[in-house]
N, C-alpha and C. Protein backbone atom coordinates (compact mmCIF):
# COMPACT_ATOMS: atom_id res chain seq x y z
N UNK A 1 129.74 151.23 76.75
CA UNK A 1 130.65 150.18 77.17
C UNK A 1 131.94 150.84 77.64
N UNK A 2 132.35 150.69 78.72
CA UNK A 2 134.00 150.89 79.17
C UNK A 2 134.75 150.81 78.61
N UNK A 3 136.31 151.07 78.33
CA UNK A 3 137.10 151.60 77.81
C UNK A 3 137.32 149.67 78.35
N UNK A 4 137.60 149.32 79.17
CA UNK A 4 138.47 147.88 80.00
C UNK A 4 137.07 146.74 79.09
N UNK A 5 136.40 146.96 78.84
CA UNK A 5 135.38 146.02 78.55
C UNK A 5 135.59 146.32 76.75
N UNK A 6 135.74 147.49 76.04
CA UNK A 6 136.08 147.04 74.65
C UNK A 6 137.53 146.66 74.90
N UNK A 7 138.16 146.74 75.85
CA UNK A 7 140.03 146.23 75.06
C UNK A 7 139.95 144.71 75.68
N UNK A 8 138.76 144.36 76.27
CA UNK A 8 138.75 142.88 76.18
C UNK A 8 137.59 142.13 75.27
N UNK A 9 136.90 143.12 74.25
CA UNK A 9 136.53 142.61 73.37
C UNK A 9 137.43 142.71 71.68
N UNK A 10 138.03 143.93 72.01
CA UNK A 10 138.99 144.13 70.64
C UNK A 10 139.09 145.57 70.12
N UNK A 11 140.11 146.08 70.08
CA UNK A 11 140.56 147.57 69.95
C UNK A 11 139.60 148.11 68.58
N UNK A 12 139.17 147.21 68.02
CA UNK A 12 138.71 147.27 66.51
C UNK A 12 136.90 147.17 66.99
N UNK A 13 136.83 146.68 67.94
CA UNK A 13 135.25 146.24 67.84
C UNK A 13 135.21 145.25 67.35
N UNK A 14 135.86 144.22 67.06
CA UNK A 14 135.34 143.34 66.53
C UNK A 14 135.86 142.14 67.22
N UNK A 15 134.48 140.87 67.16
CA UNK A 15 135.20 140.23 68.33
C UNK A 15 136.36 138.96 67.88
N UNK A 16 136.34 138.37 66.31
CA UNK A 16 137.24 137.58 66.27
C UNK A 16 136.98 136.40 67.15
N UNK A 17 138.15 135.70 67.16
CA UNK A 17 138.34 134.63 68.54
C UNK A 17 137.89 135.34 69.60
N UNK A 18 137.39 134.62 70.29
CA UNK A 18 136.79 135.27 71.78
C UNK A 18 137.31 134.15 72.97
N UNK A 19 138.61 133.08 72.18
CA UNK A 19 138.84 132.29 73.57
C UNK A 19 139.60 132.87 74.30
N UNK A 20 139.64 133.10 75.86
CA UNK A 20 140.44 133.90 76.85
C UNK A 20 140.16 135.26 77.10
N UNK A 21 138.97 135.56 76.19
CA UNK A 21 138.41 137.04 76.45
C UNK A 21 137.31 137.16 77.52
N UNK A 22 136.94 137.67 78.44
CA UNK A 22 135.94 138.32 79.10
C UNK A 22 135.64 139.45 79.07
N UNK A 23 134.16 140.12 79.64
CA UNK A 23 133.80 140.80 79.60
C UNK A 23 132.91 140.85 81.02
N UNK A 24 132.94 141.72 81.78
CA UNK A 24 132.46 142.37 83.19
C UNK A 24 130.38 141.55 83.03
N UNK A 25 130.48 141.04 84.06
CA UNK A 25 128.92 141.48 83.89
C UNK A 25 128.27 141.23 85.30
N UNK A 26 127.02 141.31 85.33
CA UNK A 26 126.56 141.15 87.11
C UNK A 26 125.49 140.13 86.65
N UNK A 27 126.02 138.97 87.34
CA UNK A 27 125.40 137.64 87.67
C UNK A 27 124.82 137.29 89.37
N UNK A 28 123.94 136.39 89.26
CA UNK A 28 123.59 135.82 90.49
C UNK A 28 125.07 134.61 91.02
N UNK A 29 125.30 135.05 92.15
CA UNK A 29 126.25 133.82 92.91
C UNK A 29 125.77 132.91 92.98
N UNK A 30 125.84 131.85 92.82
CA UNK A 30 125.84 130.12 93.32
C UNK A 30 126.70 130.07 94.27
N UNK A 31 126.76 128.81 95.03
CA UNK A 31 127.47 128.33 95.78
C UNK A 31 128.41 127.82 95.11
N UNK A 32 128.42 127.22 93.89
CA UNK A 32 129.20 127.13 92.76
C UNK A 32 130.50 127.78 92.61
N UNK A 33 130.07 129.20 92.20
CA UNK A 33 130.42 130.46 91.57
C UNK A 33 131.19 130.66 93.14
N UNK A 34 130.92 130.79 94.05
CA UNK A 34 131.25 131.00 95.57
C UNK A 34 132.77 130.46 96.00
N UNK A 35 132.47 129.09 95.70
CA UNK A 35 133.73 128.36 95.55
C UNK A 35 134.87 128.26 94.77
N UNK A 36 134.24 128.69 93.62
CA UNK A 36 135.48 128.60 92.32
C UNK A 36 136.30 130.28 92.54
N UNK A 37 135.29 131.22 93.47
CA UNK A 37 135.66 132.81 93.17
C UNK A 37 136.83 132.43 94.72
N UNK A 38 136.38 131.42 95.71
CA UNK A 38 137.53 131.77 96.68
C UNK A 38 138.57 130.68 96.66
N UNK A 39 138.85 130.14 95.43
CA UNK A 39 139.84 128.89 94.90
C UNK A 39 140.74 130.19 94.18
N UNK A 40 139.99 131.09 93.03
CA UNK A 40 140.70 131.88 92.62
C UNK A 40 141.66 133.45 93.08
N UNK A 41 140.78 133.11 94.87
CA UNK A 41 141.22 134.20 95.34
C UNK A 41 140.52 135.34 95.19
N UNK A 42 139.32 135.63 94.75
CA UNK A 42 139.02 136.44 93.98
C UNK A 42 137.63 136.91 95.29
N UNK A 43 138.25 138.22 96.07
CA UNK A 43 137.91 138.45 97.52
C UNK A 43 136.25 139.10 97.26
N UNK A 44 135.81 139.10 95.87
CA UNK A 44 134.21 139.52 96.13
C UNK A 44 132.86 138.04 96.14
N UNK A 45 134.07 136.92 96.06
CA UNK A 45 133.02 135.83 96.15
C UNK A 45 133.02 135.54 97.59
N UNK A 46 134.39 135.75 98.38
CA UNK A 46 134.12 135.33 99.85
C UNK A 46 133.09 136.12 100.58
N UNK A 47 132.66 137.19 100.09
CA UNK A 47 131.72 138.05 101.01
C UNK A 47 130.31 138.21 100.23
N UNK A 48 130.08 137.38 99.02
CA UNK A 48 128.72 137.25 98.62
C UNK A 48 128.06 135.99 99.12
N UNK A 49 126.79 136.25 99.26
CA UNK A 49 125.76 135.04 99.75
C UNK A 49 125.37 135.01 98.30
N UNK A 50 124.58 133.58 98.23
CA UNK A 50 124.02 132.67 97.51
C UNK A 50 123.18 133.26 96.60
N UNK A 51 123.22 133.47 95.63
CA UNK A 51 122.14 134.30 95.61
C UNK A 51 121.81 135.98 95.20
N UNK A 52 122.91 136.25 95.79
CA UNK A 52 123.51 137.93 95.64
C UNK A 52 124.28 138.34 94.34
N UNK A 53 124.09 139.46 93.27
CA UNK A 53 124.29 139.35 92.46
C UNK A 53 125.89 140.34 92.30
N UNK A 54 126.45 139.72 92.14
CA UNK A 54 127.97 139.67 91.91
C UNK A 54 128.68 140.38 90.52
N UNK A 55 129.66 141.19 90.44
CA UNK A 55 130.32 141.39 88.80
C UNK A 55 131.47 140.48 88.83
N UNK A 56 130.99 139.65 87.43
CA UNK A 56 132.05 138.62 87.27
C UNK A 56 132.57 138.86 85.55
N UNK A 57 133.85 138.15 85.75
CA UNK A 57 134.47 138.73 84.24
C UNK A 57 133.78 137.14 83.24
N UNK A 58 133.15 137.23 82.78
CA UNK A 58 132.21 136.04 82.10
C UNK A 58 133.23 135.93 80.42
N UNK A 59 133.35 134.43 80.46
CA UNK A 59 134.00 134.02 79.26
C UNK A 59 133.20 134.40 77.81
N UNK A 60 133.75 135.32 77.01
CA UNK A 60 132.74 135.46 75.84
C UNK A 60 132.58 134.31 75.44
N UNK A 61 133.60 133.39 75.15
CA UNK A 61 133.58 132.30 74.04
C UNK A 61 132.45 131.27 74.02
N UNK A 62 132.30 130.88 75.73
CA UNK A 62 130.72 130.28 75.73
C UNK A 62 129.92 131.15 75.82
N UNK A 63 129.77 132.55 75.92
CA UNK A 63 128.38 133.14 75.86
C UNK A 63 128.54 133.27 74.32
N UNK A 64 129.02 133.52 73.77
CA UNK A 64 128.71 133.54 72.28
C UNK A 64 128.07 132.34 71.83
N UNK A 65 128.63 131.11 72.04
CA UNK A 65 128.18 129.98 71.60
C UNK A 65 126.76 129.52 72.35
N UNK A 66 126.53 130.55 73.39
CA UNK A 66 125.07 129.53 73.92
C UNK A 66 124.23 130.88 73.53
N UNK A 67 125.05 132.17 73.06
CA UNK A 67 123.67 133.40 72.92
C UNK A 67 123.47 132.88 71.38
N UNK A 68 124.49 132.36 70.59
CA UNK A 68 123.96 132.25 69.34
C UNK A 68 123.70 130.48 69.19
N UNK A 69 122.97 129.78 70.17
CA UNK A 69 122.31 128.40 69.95
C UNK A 69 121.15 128.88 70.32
N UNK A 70 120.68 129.87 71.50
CA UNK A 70 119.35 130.20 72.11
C UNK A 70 119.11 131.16 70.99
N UNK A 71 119.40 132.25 70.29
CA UNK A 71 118.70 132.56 69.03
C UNK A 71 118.50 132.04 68.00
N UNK A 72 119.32 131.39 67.12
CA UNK A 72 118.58 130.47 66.32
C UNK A 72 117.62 129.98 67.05
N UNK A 73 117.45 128.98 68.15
CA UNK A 73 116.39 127.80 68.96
C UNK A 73 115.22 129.33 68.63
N UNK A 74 115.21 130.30 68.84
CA UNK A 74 114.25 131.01 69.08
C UNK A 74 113.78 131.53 67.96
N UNK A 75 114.93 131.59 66.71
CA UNK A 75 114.08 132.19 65.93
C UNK A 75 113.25 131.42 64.86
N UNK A 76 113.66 129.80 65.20
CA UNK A 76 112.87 128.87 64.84
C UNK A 76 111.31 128.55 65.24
N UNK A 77 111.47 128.77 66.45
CA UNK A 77 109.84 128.89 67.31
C UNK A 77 109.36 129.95 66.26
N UNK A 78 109.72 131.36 66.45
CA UNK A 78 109.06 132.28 66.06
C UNK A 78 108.60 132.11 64.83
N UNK A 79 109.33 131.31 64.15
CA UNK A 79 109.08 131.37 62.56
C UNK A 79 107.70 130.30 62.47
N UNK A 80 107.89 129.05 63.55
CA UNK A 80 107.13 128.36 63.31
C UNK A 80 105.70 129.02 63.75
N UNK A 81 105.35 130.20 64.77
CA UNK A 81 104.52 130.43 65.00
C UNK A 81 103.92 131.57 64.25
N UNK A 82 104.90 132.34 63.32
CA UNK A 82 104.61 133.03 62.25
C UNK A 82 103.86 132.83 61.44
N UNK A 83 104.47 130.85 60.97
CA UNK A 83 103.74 130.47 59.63
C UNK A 83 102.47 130.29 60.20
N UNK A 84 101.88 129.93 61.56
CA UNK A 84 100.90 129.67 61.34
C UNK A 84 99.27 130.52 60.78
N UNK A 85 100.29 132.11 60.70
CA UNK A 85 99.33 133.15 60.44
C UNK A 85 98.10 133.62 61.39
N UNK A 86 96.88 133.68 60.48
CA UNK A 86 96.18 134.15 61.34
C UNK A 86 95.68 135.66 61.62
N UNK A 87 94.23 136.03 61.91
CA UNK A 87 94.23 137.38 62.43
C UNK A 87 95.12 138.18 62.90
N UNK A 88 95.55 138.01 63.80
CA UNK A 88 96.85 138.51 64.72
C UNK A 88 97.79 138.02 64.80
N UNK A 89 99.16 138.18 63.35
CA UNK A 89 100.29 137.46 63.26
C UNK A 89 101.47 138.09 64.80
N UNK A 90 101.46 137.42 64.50
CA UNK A 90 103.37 137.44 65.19
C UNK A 90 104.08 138.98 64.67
N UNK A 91 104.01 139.94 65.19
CA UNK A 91 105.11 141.27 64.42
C UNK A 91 106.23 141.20 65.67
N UNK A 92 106.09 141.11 66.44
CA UNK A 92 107.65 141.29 67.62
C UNK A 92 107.52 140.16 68.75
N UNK A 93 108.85 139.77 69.41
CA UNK A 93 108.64 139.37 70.48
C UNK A 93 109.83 139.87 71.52
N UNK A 94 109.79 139.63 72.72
CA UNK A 94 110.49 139.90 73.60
C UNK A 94 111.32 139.06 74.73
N UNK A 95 112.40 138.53 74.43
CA UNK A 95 112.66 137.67 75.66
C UNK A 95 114.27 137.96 76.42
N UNK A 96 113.59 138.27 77.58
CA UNK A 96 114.68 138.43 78.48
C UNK A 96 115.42 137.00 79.24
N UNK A 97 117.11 137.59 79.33
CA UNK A 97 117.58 136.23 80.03
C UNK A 97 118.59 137.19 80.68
N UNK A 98 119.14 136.29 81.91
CA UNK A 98 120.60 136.48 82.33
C UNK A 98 121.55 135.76 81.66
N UNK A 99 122.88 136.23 82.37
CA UNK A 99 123.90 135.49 81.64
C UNK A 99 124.69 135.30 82.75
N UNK A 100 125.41 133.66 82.70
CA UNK A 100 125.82 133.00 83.97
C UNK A 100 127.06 133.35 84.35
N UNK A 101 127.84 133.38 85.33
CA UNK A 101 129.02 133.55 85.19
C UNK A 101 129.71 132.67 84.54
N UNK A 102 129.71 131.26 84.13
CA UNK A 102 130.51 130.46 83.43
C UNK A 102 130.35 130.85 81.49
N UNK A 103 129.41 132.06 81.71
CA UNK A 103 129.04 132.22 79.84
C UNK A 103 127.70 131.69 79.63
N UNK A 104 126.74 131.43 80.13
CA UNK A 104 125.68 130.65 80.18
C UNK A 104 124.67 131.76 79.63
N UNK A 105 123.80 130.71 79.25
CA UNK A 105 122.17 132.07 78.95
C UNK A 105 120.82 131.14 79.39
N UNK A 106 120.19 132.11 80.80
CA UNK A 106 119.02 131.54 81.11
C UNK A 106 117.92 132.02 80.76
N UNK A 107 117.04 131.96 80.10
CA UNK A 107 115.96 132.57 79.95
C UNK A 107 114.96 132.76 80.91
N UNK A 108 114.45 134.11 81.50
CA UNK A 108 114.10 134.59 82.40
C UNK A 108 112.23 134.21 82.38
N UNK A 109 111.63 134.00 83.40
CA UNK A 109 110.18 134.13 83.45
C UNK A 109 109.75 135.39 83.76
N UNK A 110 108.52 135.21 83.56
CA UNK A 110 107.31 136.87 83.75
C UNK A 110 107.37 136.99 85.22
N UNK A 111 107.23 136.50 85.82
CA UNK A 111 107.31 135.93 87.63
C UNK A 111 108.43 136.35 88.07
N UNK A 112 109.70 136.37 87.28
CA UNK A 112 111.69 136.54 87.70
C UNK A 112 111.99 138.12 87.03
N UNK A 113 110.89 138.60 86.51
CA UNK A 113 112.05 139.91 85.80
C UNK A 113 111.51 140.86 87.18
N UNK A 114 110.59 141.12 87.97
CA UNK A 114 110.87 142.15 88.48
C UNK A 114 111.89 142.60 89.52
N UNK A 115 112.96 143.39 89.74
CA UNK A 115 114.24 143.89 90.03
C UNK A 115 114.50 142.66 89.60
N UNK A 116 115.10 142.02 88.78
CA UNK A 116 116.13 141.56 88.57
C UNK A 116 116.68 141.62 87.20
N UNK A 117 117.84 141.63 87.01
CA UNK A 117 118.74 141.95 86.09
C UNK A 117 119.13 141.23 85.14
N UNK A 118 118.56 142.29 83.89
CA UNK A 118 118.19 141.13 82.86
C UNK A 118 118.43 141.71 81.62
N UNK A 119 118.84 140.80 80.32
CA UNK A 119 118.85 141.32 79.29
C UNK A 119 117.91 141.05 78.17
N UNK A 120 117.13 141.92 77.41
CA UNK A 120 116.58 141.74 76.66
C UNK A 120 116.36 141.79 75.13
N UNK A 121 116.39 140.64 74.40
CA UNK A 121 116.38 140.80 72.74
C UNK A 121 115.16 140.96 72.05
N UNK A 122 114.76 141.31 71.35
CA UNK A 122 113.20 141.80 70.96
C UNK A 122 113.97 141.59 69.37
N UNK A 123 112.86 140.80 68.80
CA UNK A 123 113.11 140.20 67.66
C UNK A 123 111.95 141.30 66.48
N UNK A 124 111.79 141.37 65.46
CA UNK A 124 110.89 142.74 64.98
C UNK A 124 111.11 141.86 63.02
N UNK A 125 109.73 141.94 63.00
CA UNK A 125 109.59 141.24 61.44
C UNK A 125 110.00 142.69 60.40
N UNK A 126 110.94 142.53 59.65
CA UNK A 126 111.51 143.60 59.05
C UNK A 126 110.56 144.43 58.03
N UNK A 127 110.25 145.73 57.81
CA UNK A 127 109.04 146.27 57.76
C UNK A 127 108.69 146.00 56.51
């Protein structure tokens, strides 16, 4: 991680409040994202197309709050598909998502990960 990306998470590492903090990341543009980047002046949205994947300074405060609603949501599935046992339990899973420029988390398909830019959590039943 960058030196500019921990002093906007916290000199300590630790993240605390995260309202008004960002952190760098490379998202897909919207037309959305397009408009709000040339309201703010902000001269790398006027020259991206739709589509084109952009570094935007993304609000932790909603990615925190939607990365930690999509893990719980997930580690509920998993559990439920745990209990159901079976020959071949459940030991890991893998799911990749992006993250929006507004702080968002999409979860990616098998069809969407190739070149594209993605993060992945792999969940692992503790040994």
């Amino acid at each position: 991680m960058s030196e500019q990306a921990l002093d906007r998470v916290g000199e300590d590492g630790q993240s605390g409040s995260l309202d008004g903090r960002t952190l760098p990341f490379w998202v897909t543009a919207t037309e959305e994202d397009m408009a709000l980047a040339a309201q703010d002046g902000d001269s790398m949205g006027l020259f991206s197309r739709d589509g084109d994947t952009v570094l935007r300074a993304v609000p932790l405060g909603p990615l925190r709050k939607h990365l930690t609603e999509a893990v719980d949501a997930l580690q509920q599935v998993f559990q439920d598909v745990a209990d159901r046992g079976g020959v071949l339990p459940l030991a890991e899973a893998q799911v990749s998502f992006h993250v929006t420029a507004s702080g968002g988390v999409q979860f990616v398909g098998s069809g969407q990960v190739q070149g594209a830019r993605s993060l992945t959590l792999t969940f692992k039943r503790p040994a």
